[in-house]
N, C-alpha and C. Protein backbone atom coordinates (compact mmCIF):
# COMPACT_ATOMS: atom_id res chain seq x y z
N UNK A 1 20.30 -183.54 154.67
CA UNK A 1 19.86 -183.62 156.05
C UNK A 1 20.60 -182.60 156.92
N UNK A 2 21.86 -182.63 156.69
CA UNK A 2 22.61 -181.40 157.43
C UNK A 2 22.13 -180.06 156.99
N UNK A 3 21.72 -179.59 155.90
CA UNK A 3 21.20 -178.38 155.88
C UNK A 3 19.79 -177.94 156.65
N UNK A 4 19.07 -179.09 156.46
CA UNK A 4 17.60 -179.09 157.64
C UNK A 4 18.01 -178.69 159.03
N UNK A 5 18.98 -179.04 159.45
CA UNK A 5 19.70 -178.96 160.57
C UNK A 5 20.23 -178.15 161.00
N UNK A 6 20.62 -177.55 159.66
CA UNK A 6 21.52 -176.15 159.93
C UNK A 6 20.12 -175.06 159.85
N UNK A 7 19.47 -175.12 159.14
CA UNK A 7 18.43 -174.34 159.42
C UNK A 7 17.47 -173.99 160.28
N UNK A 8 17.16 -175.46 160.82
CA UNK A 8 16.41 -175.57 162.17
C UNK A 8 17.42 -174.52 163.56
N UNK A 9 18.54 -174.55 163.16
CA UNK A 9 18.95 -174.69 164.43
C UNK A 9 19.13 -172.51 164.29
N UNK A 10 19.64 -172.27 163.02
CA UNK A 10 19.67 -171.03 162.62
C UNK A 10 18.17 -170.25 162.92
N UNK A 11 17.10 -171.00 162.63
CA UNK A 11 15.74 -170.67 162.84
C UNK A 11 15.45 -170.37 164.57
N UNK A 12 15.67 -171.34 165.28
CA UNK A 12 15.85 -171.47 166.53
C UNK A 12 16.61 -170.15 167.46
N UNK A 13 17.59 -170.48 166.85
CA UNK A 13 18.38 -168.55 167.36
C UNK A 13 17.74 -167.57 166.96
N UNK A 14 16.75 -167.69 166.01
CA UNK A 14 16.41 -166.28 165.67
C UNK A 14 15.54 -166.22 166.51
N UNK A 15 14.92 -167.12 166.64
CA UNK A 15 13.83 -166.77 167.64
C UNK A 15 13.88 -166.41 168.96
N UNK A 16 14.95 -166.82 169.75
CA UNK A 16 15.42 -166.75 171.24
C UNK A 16 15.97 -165.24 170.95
N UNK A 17 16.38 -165.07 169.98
CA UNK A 17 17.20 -163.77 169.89
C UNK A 17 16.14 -162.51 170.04
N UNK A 18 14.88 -162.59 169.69
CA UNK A 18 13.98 -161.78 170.21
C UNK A 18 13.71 -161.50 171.85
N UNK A 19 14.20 -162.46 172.32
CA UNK A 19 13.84 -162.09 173.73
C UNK A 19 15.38 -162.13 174.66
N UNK A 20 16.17 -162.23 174.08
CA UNK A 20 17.78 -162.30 174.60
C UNK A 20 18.14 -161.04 174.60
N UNK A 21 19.02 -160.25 175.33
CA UNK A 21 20.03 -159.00 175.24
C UNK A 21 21.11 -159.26 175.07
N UNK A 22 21.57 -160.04 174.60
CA UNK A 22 22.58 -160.52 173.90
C UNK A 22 22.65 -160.68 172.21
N UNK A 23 24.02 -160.12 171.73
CA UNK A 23 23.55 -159.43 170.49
C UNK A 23 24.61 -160.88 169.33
N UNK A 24 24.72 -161.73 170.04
CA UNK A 24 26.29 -162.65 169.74
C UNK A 24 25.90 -163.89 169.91
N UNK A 25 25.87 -164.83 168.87
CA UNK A 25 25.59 -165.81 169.05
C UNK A 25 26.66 -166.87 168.38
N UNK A 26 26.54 -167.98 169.33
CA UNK A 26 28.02 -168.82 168.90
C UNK A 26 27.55 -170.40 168.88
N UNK A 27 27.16 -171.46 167.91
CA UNK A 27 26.90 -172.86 168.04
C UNK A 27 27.70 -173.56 167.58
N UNK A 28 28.30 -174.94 168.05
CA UNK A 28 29.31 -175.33 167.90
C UNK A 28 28.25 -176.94 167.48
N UNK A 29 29.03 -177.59 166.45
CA UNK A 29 28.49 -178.91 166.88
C UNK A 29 29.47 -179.65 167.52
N UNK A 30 28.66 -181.04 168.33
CA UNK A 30 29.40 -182.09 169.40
C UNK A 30 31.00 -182.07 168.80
N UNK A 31 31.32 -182.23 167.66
CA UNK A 31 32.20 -183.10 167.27
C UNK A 31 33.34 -182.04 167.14
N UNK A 32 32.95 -180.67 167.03
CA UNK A 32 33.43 -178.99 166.72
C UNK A 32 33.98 -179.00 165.58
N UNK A 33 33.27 -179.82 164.34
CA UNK A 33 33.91 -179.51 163.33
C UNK A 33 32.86 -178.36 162.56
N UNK A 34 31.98 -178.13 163.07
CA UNK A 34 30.92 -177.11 162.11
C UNK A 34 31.02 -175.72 163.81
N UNK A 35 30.84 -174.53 163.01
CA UNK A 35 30.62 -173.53 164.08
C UNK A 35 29.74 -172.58 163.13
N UNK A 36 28.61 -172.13 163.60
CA UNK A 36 27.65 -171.03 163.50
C UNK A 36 27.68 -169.81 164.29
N UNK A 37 28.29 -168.84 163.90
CA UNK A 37 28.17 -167.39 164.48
C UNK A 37 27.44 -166.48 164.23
N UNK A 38 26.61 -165.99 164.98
CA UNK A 38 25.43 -164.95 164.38
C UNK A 38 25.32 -163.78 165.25
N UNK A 39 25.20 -162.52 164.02
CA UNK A 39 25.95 -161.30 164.82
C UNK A 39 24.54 -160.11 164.90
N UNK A 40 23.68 -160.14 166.12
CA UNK A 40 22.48 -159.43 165.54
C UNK A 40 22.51 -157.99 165.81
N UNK A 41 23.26 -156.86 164.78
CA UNK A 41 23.08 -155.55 164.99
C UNK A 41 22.33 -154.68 164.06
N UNK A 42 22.51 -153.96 163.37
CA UNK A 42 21.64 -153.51 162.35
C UNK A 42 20.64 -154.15 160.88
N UNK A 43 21.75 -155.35 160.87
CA UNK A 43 21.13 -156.45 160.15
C UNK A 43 21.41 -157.67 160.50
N UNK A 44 21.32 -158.75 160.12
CA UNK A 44 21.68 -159.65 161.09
C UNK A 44 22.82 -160.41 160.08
N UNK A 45 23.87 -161.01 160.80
CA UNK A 45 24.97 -161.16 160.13
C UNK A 45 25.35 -162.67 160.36
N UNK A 46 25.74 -163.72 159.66
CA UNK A 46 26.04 -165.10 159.91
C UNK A 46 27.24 -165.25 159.54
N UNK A 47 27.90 -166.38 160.04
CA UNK A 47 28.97 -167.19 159.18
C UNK A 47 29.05 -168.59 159.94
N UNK A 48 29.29 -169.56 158.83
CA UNK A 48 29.73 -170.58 158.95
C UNK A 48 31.11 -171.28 159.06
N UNK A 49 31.63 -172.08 159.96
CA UNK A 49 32.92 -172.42 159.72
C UNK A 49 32.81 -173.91 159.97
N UNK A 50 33.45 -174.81 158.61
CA UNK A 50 33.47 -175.87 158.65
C UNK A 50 35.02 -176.81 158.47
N UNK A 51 35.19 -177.66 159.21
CA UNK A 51 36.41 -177.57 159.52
C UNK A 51 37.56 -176.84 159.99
N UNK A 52 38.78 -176.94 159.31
CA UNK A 52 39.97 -175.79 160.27
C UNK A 52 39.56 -174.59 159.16
């Protein structure tokens, strides 16, 4: 279920990211133990951080 989630939400940025000028993207969940960073320059670049 968390990966549906993580995807939805990864899916979601990509899409806003078409119409954003902003090249940096940062999602945190409520609890801040998961963080999603997405870096859109020549290709588009992710990372995940879960826990410390």
């Amino acid at each position: 279920m968390k990966k549906i989630k993580l995807f939805t939400c990864l899916f979601l940025l990509w899409g806003i990211s078409n119409y954003a000028q902003k090249k940096n993207f940062e999602v945190t969940s409520p609890n801040g133990e998961l963080k999603v960073s997405i870096n859109l320059g020549d290709k588009i670049y992710y990372s995940i951080l879960a826990g410390n």
